[in-house]
N, C-alpha and C. Protein backbone atom coordinates (compact mmCIF):
# COMPACT_ATOMS: atom_id res chain seq x y z
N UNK A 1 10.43 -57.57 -48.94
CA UNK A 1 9.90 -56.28 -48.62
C UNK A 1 10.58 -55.77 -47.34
N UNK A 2 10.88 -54.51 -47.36
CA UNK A 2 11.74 -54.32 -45.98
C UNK A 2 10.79 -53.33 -45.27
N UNK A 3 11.11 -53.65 -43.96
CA UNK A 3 10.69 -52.78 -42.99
C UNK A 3 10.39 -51.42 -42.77
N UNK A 4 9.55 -50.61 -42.71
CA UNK A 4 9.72 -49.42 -42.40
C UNK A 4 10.23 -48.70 -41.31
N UNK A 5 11.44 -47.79 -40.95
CA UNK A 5 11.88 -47.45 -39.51
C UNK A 5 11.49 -46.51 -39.03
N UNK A 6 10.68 -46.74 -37.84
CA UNK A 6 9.37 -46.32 -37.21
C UNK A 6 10.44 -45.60 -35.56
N UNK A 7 11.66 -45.74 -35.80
CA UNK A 7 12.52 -45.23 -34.75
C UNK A 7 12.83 -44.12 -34.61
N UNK A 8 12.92 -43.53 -33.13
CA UNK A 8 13.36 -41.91 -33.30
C UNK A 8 14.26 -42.08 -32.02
N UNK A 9 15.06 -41.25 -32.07
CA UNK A 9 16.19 -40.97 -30.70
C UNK A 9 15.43 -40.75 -29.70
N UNK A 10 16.17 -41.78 -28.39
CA UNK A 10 15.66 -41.16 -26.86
C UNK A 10 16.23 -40.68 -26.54
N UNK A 11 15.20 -39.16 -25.97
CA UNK A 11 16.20 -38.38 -25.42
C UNK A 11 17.18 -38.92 -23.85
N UNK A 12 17.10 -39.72 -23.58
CA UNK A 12 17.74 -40.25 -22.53
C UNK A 12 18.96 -40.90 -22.54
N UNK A 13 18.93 -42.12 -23.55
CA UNK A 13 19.94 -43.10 -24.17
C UNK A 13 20.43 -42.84 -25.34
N UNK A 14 19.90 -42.06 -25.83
CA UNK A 14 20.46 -41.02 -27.16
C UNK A 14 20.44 -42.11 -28.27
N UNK A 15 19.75 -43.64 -27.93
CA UNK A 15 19.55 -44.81 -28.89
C UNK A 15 18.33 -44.80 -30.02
N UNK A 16 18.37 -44.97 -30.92
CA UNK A 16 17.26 -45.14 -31.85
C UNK A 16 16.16 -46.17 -31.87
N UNK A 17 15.33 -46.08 -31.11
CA UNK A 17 14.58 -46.62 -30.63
C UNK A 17 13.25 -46.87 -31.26
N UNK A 18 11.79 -47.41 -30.45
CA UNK A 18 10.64 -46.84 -30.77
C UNK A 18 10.52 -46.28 -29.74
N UNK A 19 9.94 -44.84 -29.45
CA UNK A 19 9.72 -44.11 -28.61
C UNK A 19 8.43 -43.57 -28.27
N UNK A 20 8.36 -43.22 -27.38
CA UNK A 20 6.82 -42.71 -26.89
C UNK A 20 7.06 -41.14 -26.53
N UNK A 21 6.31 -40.43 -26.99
CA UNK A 21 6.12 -39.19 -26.77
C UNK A 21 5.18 -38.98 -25.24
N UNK A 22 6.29 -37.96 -24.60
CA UNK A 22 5.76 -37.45 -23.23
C UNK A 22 4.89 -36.09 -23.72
N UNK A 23 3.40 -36.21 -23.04
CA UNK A 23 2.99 -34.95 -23.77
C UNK A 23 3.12 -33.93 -22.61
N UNK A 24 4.04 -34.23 -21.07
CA UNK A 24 4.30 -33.29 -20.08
C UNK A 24 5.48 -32.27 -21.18
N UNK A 25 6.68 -33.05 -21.02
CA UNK A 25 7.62 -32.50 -21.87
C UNK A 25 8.01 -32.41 -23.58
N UNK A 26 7.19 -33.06 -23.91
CA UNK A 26 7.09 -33.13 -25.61
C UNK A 26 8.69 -33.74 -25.40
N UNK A 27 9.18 -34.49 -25.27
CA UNK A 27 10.00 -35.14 -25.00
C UNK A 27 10.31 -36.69 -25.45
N UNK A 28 10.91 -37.59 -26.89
CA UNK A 28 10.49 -38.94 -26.63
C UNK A 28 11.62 -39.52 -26.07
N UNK A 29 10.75 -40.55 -25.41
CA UNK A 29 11.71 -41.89 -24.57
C UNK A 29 11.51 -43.09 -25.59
N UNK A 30 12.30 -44.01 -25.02
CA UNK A 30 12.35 -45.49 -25.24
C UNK A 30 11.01 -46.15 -24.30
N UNK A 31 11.17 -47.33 -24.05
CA UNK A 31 10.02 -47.55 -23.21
C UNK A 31 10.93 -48.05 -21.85
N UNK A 32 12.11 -48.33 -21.74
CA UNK A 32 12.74 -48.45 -20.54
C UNK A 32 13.04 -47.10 -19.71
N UNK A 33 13.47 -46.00 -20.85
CA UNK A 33 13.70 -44.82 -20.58
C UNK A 33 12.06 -43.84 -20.03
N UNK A 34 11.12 -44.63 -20.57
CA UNK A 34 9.60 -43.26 -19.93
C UNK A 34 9.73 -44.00 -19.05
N UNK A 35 10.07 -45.64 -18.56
CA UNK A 35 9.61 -46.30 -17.09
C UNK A 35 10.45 -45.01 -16.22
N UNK A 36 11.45 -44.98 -16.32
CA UNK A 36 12.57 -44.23 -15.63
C UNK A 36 11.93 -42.92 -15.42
N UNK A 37 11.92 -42.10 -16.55
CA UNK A 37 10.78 -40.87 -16.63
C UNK A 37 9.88 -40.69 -15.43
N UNK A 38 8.89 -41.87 -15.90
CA UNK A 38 7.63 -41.54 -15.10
C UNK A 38 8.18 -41.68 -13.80
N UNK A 39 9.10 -42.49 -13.27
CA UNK A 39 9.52 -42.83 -11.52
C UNK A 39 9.92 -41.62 -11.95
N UNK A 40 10.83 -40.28 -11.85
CA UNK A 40 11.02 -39.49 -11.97
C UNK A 40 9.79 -38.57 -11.20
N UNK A 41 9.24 -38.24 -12.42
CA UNK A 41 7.31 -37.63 -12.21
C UNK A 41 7.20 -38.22 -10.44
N UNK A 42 6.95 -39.08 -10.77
CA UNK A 42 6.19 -39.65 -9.70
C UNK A 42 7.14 -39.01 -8.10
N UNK A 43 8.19 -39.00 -8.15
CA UNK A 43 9.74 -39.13 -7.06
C UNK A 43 8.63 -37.43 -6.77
N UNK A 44 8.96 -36.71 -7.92
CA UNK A 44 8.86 -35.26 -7.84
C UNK A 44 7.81 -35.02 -7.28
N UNK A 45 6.54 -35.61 -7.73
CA UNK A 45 5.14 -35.40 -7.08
C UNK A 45 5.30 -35.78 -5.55
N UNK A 46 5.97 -36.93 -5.46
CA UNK A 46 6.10 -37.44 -3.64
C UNK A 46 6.97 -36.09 -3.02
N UNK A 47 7.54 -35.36 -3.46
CA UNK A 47 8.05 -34.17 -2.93
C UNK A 47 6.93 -33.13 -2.88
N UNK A 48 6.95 -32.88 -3.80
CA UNK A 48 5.49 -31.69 -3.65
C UNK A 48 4.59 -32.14 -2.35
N UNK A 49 4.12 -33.37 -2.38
CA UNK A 49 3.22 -33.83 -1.68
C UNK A 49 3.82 -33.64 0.06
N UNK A 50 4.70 -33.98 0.15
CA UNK A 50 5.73 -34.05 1.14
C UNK A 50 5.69 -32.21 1.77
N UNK A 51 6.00 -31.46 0.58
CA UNK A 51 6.52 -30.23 0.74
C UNK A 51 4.51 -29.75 1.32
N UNK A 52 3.98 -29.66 0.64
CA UNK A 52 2.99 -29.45 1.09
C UNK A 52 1.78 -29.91 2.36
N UNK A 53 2.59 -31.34 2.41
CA UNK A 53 2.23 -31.80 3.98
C UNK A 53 2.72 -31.07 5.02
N UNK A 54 4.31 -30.75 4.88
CA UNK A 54 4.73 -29.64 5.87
C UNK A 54 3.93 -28.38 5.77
N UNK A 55 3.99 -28.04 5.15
CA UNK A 55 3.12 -26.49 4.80
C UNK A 55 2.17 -26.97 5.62
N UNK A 56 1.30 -27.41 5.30
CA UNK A 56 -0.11 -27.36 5.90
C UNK A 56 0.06 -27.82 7.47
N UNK A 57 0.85 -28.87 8.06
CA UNK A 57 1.13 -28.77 9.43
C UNK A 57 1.31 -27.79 10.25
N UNK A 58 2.19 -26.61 9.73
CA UNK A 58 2.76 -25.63 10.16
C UNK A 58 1.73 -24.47 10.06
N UNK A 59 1.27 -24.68 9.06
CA UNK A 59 -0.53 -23.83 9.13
C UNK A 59 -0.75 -24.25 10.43
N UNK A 60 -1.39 -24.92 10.01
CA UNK A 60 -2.13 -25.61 11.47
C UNK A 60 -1.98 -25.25 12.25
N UNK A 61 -0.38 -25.96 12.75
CA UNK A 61 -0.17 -25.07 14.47
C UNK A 61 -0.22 -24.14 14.53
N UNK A 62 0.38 -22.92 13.40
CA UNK A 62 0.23 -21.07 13.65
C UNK A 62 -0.96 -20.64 13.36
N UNK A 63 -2.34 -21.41 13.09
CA UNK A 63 -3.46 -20.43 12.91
C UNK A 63 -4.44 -20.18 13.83
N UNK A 64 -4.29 -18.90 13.79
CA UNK A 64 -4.68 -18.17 15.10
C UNK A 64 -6.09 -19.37 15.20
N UNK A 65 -6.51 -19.06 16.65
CA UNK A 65 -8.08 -19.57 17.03
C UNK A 65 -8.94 -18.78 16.89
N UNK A 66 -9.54 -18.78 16.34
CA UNK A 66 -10.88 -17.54 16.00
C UNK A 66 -11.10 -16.98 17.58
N UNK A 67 -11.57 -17.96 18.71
CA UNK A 67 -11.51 -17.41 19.77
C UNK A 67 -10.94 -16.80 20.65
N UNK A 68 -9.42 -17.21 20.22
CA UNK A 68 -8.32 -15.81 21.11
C UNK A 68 -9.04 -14.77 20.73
N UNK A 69 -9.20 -13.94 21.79
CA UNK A 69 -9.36 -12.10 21.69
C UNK A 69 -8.28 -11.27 21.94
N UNK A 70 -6.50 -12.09 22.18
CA UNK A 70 -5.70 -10.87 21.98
C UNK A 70 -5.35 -10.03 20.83
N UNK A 71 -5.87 -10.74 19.32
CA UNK A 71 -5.81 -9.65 18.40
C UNK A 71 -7.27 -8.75 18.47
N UNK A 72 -8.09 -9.16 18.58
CA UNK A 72 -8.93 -8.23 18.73
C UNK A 72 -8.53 -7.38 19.89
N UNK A 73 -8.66 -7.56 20.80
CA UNK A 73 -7.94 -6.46 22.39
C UNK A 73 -6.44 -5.80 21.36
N UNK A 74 -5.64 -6.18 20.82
CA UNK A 74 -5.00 -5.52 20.24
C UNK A 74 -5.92 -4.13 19.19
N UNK A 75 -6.26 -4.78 18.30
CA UNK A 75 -7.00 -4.01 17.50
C UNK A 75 -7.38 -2.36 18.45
N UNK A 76 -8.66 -3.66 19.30
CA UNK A 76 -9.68 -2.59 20.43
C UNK A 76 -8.57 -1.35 20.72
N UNK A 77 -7.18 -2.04 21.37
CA UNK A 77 -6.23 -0.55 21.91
C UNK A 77 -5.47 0.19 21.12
N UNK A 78 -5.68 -0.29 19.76
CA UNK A 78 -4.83 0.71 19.10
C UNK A 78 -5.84 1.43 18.21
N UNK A 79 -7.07 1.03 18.65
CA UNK A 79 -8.22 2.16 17.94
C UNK A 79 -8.56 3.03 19.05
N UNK A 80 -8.71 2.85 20.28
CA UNK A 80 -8.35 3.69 21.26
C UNK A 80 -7.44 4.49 21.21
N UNK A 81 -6.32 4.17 21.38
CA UNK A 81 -5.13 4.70 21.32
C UNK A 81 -5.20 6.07 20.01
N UNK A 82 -5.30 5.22 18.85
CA UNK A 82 -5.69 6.41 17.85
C UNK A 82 -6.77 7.35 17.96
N UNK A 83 -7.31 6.50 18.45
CA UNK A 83 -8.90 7.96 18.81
C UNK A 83 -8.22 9.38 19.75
N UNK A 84 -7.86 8.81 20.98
CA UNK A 84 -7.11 9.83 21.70
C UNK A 84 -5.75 10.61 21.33
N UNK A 85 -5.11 10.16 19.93
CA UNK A 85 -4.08 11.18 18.90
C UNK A 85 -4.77 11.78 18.53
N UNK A 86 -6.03 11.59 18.15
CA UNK A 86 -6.66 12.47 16.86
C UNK A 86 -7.48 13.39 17.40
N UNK A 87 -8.06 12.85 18.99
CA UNK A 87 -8.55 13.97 19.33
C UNK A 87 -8.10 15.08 20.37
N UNK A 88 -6.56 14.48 20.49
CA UNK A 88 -5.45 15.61 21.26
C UNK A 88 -5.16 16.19 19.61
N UNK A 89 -4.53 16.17 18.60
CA UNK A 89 -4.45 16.69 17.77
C UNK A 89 -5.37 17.67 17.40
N UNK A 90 -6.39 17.28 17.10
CA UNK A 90 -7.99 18.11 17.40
C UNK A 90 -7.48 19.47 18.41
N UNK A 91 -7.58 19.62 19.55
CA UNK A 91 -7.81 20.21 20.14
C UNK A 91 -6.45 21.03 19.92
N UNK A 92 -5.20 20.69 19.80
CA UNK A 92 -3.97 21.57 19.15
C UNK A 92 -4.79 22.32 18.07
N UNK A 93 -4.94 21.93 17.22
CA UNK A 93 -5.32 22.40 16.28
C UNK A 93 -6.10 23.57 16.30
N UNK A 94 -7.06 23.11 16.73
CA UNK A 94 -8.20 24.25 17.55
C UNK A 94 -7.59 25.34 18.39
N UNK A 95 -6.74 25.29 18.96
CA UNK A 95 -5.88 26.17 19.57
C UNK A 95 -4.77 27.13 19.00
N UNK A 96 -4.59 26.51 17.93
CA UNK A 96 -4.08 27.23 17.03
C UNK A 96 -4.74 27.98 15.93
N UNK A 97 -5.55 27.50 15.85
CA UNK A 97 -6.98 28.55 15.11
C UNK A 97 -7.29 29.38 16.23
N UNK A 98 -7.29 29.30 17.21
CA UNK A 98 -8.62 30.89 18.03
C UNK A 98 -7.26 31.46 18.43
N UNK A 99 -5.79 30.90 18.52
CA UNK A 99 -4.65 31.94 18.71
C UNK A 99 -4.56 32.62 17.51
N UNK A 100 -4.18 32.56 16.61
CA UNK A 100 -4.36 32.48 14.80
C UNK A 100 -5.62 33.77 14.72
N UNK A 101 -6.51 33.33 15.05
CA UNK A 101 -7.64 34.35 14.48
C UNK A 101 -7.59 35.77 15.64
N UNK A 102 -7.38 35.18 17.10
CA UNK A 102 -6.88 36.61 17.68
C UNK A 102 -5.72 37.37 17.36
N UNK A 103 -4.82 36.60 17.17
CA UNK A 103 -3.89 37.29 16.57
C UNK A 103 -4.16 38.48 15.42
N UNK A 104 -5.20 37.42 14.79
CA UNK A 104 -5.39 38.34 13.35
C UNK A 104 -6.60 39.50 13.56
N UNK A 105 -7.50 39.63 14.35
CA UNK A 105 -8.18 40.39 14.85
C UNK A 105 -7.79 41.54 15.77
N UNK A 106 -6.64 41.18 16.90
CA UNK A 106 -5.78 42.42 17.42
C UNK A 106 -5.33 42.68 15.93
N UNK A 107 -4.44 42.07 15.08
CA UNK A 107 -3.98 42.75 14.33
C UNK A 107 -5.02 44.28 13.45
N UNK A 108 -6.21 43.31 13.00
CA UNK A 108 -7.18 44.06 12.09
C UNK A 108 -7.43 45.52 13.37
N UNK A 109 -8.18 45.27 14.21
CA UNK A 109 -8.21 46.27 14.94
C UNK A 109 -7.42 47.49 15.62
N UNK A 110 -6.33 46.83 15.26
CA UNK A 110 -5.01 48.00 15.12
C UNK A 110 -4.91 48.73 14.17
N UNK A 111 -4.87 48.06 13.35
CA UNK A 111 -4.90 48.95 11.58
C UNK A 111 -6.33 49.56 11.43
N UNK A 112 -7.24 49.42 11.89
CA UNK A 112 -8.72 49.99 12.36
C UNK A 112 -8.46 51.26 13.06
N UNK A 113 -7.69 51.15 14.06
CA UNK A 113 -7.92 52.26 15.07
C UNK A 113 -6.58 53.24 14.28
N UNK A 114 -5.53 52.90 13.43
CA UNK A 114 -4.73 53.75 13.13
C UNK A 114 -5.34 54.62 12.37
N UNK A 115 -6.44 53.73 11.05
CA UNK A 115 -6.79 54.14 10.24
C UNK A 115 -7.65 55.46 10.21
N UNK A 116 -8.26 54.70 11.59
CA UNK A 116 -9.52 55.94 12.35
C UNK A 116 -8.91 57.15 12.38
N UNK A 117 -7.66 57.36 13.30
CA UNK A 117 -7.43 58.33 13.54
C UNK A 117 -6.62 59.56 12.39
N UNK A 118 -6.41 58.29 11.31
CA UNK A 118 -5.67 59.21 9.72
C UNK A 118 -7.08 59.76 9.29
N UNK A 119 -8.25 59.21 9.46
CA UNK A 119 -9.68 59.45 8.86
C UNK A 119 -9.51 61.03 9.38
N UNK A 120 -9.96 60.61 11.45
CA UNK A 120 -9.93 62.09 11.68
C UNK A 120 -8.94 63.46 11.88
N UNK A 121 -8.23 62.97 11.49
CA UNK A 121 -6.46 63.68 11.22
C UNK A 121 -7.41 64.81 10.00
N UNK A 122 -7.50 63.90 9.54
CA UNK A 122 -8.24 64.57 7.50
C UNK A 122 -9.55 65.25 7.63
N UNK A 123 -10.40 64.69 8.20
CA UNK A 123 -11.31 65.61 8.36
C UNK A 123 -11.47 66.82 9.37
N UNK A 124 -10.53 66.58 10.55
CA UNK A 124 -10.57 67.48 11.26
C UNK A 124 -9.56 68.51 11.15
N UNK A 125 -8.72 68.59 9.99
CA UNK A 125 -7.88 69.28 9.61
C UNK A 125 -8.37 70.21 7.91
N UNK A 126 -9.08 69.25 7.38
CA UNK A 126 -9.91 69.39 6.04
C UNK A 126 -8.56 69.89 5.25
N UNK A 127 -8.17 68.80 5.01
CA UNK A 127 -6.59 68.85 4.30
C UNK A 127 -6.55 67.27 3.69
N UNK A 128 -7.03 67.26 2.25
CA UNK A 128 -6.78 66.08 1.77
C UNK A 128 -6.75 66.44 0.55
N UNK A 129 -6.81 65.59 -0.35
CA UNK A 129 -6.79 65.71 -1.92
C UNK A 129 -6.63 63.97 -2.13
N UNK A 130 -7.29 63.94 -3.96
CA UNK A 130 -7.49 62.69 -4.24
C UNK A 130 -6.58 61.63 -3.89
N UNK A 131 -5.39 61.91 -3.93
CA UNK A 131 -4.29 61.09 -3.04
C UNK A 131 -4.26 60.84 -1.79
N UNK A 132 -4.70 61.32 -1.35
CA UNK A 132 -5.07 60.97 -0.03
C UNK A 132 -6.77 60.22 0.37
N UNK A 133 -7.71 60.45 -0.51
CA UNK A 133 -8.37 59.47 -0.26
C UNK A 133 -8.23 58.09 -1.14
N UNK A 134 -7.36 58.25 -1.93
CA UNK A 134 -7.19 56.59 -2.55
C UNK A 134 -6.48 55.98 -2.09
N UNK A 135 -5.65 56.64 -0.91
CA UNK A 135 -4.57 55.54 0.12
C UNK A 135 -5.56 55.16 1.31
N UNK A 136 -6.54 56.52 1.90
CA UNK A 136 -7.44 55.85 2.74
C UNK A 136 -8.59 54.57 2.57
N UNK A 137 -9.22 54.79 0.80
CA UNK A 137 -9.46 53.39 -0.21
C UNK A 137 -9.11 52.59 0.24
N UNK A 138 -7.58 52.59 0.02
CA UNK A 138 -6.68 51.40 -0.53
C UNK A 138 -6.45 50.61 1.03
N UNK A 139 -6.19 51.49 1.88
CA UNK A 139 -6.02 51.02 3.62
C UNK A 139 -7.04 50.35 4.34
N UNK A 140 -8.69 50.62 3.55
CA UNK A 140 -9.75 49.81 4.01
C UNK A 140 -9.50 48.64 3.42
């Protein structure tokens, strides 16, 4: 009775082997070839581990102390600082509105007092016609 061949290629030794399936890489080895593998895994994890020990050291030393107050005193002066833009801006602003609205009030009151005097031009002359009061209309 002969044997059944229960062998599949490693991907490593490219030999026909019995192999074990890696279920990281769906990958099969030999069993000399997953020893190799897994030191592999393992090499890689001691790096990570490594890589992340630095990381976290370097945390460490750069994280702020809750109790320093130069970022807060930072904060504090640049919310200061902004308060007094916004409320010099403010006050530009405001200054340019009551220039703005006098402006526009000499203006109105000019065209007021011209208007006045086309009013009494017309009545004190009693010389008008409908054209002439639909421009005086139209001028209010």
């Amino acid at each position: 009775m002969a044997m059944t061949n229960n062998k599949t290629q490693c991907v490593m030794c490219n030999k026909d082997k019995i192999t074990y399936l890696c279920e990281g890489c769906s990958k099969n080895f030999c069993l000399m070839d997953l020893t190799r593998h897994r030191q592999l895994l393992n090499e890689e994890l001691r790096h990570i581990i490594d890589d992340y020990d630095q990381f976290k050291e370097k945390f460490v030393e750069q994280k702020p102390n809750p109790h320093d107050l130069s970022l807060i005193n930072e904060i504090n002066q640049w919310e200061m600082d902004s308060v007094i833009k916004i409320q010099q801006k403010a006050r530009d602003c405001r200054e340019i509105v009551i220039k703005s609205s006098q402006t526009r009030i000499n203006d109105t009151e000019k065209k007021l007092n011209a208007l006045s005097e086309q009013i009494k031009q017309i009545r004190d002359e009693n010389e008008f016609n409908e054209i002439n009061l639909e421009y005086l209309r139209n001028e209010l």
